[in-house]
PDB file of N, CA and C in Angstrom:
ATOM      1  N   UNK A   1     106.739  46.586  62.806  1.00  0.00           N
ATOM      2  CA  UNK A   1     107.901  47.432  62.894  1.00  0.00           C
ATOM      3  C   UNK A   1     107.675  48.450  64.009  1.00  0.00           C
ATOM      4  N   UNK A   2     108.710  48.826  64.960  1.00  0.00           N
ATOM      5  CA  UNK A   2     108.830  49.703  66.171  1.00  0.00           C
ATOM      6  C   UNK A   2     108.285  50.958  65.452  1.00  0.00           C
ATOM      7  N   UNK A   3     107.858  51.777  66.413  1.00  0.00           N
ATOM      8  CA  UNK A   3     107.835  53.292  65.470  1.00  0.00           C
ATOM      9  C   UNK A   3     108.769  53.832  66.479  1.00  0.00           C
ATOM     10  N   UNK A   4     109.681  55.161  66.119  1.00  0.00           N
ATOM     11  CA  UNK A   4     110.892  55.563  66.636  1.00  0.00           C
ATOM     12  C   UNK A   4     110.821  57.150  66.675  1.00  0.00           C
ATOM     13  N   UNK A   5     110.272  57.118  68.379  1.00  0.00           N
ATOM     14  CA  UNK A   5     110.009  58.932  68.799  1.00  0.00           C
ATOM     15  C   UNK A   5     110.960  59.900  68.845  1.00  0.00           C
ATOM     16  N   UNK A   6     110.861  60.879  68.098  1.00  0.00           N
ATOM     17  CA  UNK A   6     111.937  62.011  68.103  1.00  0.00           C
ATOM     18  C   UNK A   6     111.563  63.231  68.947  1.00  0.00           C
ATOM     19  N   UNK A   7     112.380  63.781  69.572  1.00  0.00           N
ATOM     20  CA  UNK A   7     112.023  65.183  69.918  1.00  0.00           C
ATOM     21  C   UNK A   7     111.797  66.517  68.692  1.00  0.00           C
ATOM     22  N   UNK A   8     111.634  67.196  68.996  1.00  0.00           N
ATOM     23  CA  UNK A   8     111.594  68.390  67.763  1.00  0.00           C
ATOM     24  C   UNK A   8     112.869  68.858  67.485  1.00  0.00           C
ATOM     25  N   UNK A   9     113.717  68.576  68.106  1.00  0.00           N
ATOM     26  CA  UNK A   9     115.695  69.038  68.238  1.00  0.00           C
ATOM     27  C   UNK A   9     116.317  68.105  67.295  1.00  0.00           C
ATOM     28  N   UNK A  10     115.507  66.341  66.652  1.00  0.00           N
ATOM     29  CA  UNK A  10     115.883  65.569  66.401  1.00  0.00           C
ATOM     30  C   UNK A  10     116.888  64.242  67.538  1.00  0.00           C
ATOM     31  N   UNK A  11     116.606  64.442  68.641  1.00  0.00           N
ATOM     32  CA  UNK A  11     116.764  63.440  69.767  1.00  0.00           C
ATOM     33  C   UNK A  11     116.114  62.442  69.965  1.00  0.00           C
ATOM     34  N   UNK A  12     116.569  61.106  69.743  1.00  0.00           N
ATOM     35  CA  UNK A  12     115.606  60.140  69.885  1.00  0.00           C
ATOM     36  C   UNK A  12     115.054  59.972  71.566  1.00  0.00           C
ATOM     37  N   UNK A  13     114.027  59.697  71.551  1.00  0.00           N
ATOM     38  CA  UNK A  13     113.445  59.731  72.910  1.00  0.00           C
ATOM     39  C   UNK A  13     113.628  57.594  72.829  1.00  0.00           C
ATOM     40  N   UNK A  14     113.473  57.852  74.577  1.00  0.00           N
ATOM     41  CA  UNK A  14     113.288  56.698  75.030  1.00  0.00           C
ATOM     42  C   UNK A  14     112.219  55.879  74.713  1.00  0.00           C
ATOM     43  N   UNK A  15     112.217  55.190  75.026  1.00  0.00           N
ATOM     44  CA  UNK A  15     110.733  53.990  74.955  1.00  0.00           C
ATOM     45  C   UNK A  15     110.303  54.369  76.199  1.00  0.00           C
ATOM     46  N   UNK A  16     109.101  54.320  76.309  1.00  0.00           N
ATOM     47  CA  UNK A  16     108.061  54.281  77.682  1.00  0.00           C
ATOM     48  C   UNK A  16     108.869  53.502  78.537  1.00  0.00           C
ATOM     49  N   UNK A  17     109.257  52.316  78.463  1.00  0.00           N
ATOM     50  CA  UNK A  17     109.266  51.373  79.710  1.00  0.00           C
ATOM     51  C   UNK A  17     110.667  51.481  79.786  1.00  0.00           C
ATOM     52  N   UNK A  18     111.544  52.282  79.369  1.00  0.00           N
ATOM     53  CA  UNK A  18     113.015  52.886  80.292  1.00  0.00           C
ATOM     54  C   UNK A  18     113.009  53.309  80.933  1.00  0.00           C
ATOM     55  N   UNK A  19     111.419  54.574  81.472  1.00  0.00           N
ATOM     56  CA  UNK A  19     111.632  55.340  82.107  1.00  0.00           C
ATOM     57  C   UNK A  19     111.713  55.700  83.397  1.00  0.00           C
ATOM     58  N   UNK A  20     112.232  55.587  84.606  1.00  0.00           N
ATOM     59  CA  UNK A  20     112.418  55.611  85.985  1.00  0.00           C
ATOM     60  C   UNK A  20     111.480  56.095  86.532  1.00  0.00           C
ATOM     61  N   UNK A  21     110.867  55.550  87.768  1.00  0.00           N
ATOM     62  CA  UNK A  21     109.795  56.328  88.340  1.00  0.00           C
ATOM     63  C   UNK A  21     110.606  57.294  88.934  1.00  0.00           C
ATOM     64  N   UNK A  22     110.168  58.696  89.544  1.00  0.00           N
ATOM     65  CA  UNK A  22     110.928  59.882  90.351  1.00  0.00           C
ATOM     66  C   UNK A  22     110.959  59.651  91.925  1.00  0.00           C
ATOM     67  N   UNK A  23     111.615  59.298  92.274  1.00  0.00           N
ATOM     68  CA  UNK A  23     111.810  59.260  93.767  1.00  0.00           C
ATOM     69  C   UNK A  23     110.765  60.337  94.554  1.00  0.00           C
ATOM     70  N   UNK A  24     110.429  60.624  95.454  1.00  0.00           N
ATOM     71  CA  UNK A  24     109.584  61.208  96.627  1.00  0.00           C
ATOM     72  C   UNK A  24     110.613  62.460  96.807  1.00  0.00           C
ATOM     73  N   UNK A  25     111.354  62.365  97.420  1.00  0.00           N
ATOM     74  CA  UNK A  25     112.823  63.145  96.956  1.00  0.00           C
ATOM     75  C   UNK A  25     112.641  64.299  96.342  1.00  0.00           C
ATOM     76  N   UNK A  26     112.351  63.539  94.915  1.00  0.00           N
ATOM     77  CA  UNK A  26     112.637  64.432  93.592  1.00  0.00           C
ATOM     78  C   UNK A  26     111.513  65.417  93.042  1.00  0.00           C
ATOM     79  N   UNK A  27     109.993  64.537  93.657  1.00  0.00           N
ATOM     80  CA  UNK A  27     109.211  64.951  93.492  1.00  0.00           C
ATOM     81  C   UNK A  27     109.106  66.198  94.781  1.00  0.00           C
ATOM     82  N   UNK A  28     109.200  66.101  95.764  1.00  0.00           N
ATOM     83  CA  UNK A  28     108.821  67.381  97.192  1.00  0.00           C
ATOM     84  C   UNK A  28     109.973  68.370  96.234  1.00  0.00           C
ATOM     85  N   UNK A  29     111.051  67.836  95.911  1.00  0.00           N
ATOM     86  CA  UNK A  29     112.284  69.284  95.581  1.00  0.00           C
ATOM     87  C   UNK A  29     111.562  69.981  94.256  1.00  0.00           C
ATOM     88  N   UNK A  30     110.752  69.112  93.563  1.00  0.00           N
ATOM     89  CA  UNK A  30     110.330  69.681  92.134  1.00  0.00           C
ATOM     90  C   UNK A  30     109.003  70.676  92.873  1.00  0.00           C
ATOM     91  N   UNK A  31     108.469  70.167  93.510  1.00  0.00           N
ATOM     92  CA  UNK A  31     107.089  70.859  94.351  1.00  0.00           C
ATOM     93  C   UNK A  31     107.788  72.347  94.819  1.00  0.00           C
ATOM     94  N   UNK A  32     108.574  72.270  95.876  1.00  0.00           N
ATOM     95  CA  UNK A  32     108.966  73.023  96.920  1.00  0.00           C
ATOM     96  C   UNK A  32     109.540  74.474  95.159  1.00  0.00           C
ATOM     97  N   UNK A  33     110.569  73.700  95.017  1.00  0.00           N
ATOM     98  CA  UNK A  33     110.834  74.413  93.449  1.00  0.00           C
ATOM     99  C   UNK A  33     110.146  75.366  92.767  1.00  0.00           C
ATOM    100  N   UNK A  34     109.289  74.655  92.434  1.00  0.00           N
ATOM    101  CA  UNK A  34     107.938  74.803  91.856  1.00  0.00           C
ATOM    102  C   UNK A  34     107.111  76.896  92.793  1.00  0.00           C
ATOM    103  N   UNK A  35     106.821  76.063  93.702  1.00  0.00           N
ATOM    104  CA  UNK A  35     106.270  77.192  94.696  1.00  0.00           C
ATOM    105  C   UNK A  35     107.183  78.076  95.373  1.00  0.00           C
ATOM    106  N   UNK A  36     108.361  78.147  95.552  1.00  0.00           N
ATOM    107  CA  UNK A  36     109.170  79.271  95.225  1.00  0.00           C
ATOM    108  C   UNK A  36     109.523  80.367  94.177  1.00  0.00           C
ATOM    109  N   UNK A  37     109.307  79.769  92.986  1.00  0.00           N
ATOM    110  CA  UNK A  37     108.919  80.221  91.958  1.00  0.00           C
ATOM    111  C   UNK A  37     107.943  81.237  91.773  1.00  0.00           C
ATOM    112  N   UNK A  38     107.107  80.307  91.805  1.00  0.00           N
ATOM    113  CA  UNK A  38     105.529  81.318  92.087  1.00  0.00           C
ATOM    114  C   UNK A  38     104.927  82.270  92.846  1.00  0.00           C
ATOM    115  N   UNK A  39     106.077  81.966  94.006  1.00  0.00           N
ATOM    116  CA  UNK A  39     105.816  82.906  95.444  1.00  0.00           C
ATOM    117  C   UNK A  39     106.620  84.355  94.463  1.00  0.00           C
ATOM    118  N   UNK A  40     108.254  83.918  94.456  1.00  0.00           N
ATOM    119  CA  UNK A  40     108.694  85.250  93.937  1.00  0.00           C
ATOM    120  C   UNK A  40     107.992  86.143  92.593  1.00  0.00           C
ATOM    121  N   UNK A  41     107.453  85.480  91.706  1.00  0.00           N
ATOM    122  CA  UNK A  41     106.642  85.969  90.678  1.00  0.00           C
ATOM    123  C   UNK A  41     105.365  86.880  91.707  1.00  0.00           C
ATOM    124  N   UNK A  42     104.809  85.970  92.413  1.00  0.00           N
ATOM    125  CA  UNK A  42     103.610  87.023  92.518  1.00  0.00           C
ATOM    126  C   UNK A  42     103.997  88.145  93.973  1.00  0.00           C
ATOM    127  N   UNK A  43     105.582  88.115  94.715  1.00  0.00           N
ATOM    128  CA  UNK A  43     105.792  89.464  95.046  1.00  0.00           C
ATOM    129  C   UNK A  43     106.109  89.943  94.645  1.00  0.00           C
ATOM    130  N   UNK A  44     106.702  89.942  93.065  1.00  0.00           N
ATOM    131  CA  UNK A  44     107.513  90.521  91.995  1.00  0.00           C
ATOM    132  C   UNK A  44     106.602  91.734  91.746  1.00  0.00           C
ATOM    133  N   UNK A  45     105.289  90.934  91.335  1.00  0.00           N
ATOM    134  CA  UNK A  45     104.121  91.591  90.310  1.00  0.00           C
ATOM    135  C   UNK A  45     103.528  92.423  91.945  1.00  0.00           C
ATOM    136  N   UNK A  46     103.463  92.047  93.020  1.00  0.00           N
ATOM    137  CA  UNK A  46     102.473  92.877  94.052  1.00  0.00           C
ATOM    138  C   UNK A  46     103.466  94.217  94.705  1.00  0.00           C
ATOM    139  N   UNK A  47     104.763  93.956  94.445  1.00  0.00           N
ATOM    140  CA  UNK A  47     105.476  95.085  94.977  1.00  0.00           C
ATOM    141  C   UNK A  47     105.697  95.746  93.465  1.00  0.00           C
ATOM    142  N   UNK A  48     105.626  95.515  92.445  1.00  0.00           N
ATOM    143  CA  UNK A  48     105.358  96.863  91.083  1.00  0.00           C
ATOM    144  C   UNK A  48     104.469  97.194  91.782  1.00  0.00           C
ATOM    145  N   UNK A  49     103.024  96.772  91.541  1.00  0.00           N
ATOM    146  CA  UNK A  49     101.993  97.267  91.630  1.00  0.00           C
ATOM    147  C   UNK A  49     101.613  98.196  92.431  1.00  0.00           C
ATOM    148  N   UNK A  50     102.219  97.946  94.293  1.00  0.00           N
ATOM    149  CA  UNK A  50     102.755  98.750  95.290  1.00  0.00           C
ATOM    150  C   UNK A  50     103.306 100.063  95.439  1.00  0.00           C
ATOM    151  N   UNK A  51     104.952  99.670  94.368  1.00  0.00           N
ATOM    152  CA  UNK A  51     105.259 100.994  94.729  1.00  0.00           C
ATOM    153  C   UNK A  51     105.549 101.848  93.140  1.00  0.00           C
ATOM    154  N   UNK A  52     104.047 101.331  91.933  1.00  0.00           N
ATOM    155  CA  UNK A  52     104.560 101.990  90.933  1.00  0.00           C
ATOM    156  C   UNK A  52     104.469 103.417  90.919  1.00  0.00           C
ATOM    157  N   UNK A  53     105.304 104.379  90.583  1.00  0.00           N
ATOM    158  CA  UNK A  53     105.463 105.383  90.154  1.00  0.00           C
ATOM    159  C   UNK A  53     104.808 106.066  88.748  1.00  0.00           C
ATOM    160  N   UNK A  54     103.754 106.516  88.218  1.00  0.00           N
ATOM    161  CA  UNK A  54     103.308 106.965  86.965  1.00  0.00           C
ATOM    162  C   UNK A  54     104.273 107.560  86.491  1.00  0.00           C
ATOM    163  N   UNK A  55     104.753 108.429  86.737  1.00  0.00           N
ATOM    164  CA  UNK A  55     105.849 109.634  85.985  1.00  0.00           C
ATOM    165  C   UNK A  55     107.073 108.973  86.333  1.00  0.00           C
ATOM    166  N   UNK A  56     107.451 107.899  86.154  1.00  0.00           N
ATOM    167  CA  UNK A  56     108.639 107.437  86.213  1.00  0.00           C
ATOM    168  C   UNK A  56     109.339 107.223  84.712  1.00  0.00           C
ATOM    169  N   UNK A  57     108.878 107.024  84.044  1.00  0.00           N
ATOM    170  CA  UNK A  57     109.208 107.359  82.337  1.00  0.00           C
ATOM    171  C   UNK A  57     109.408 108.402  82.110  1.00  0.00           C
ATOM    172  N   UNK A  58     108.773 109.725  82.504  1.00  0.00           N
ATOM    173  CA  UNK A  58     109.017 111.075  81.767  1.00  0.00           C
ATOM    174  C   UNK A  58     110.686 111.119  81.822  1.00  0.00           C
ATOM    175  N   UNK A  59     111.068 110.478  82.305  1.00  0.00           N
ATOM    176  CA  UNK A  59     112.909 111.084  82.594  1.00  0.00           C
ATOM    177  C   UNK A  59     113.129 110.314  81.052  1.00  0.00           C
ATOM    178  N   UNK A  60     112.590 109.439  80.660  1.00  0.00           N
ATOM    179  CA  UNK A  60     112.990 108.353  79.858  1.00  0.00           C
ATOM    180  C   UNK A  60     112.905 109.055  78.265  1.00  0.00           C
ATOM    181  N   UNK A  61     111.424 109.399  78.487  1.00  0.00           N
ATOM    182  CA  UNK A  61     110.813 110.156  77.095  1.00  0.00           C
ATOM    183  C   UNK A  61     111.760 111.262  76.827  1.00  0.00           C
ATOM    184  N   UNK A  62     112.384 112.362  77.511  1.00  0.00           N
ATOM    185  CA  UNK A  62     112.911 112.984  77.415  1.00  0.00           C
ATOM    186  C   UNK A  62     114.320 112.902  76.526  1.00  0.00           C
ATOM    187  N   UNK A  63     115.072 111.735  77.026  1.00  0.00           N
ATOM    188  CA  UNK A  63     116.345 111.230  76.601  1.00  0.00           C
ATOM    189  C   UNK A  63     115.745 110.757  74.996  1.00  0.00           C
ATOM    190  N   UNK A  64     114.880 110.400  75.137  1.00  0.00           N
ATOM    191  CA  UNK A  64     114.523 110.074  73.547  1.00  0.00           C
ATOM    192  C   UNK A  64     114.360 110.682  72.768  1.00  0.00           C
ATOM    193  N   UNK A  65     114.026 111.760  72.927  1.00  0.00           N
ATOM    194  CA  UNK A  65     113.526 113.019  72.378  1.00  0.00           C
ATOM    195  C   UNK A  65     114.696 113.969  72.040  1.00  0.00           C
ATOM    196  N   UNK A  66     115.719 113.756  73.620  1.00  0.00           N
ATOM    197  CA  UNK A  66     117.171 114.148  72.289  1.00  0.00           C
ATOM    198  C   UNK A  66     117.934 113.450  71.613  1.00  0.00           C
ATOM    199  N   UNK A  67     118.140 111.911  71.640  1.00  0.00           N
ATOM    200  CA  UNK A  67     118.501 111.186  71.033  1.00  0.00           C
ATOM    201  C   UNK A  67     118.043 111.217  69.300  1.00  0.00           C
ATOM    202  N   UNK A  68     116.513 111.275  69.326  1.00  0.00           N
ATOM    203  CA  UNK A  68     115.678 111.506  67.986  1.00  0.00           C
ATOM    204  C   UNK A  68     116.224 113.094  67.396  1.00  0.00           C
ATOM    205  N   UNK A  69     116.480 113.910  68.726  1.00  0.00           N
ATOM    206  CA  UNK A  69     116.775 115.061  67.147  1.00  0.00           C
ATOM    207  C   UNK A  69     118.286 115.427  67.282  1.00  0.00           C
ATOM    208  N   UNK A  70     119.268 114.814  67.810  1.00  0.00           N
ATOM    209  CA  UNK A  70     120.380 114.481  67.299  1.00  0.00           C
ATOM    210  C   UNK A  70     120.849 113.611  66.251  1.00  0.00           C
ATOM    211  N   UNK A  71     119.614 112.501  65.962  1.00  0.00           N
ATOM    212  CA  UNK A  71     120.110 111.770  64.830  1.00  0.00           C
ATOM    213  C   UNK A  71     119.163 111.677  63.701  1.00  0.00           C
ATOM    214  N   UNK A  72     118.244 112.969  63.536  1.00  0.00           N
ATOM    215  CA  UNK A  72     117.371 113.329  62.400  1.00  0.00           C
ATOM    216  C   UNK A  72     117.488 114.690  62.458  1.00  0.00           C
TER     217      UNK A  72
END
């Protein structure tokens, strides 16, 4: 008897040998994809790091602080 693969959503998955190889194509756009990604993540994280500000919260703490004794 076949055994019959489900996803965790309850989707039956394909059989192995349906599955299409990925074109060259598909694979450089998934690559290129891929490392755009990663590029913007790590200037994301190097320009925080750049231009963080320490006392950039105190404006924040403040608002909380009247928020908390306006509603206690």
């Amino acid at each position: 008897m076949e055994r019959v693969n489900f996803e965790p959503f309850g989707e039956r998955l394909a059989p192995e040998g349906d599955a299409r190889p990925q074109s060259r194509a598909s694979k450089y756009l998934l690559w290129a994809g891929t490392g755009v990604f990663w590029s913007l993540v790590g200037a994301i994280v190097l320009a925080r790091a750049a231009f963080f500000e320490p006392g950039v919260f105190d404006g924040f703490s403040r608002v909380a602080a009247l928020a908390k004794s306006l509603i206690f």
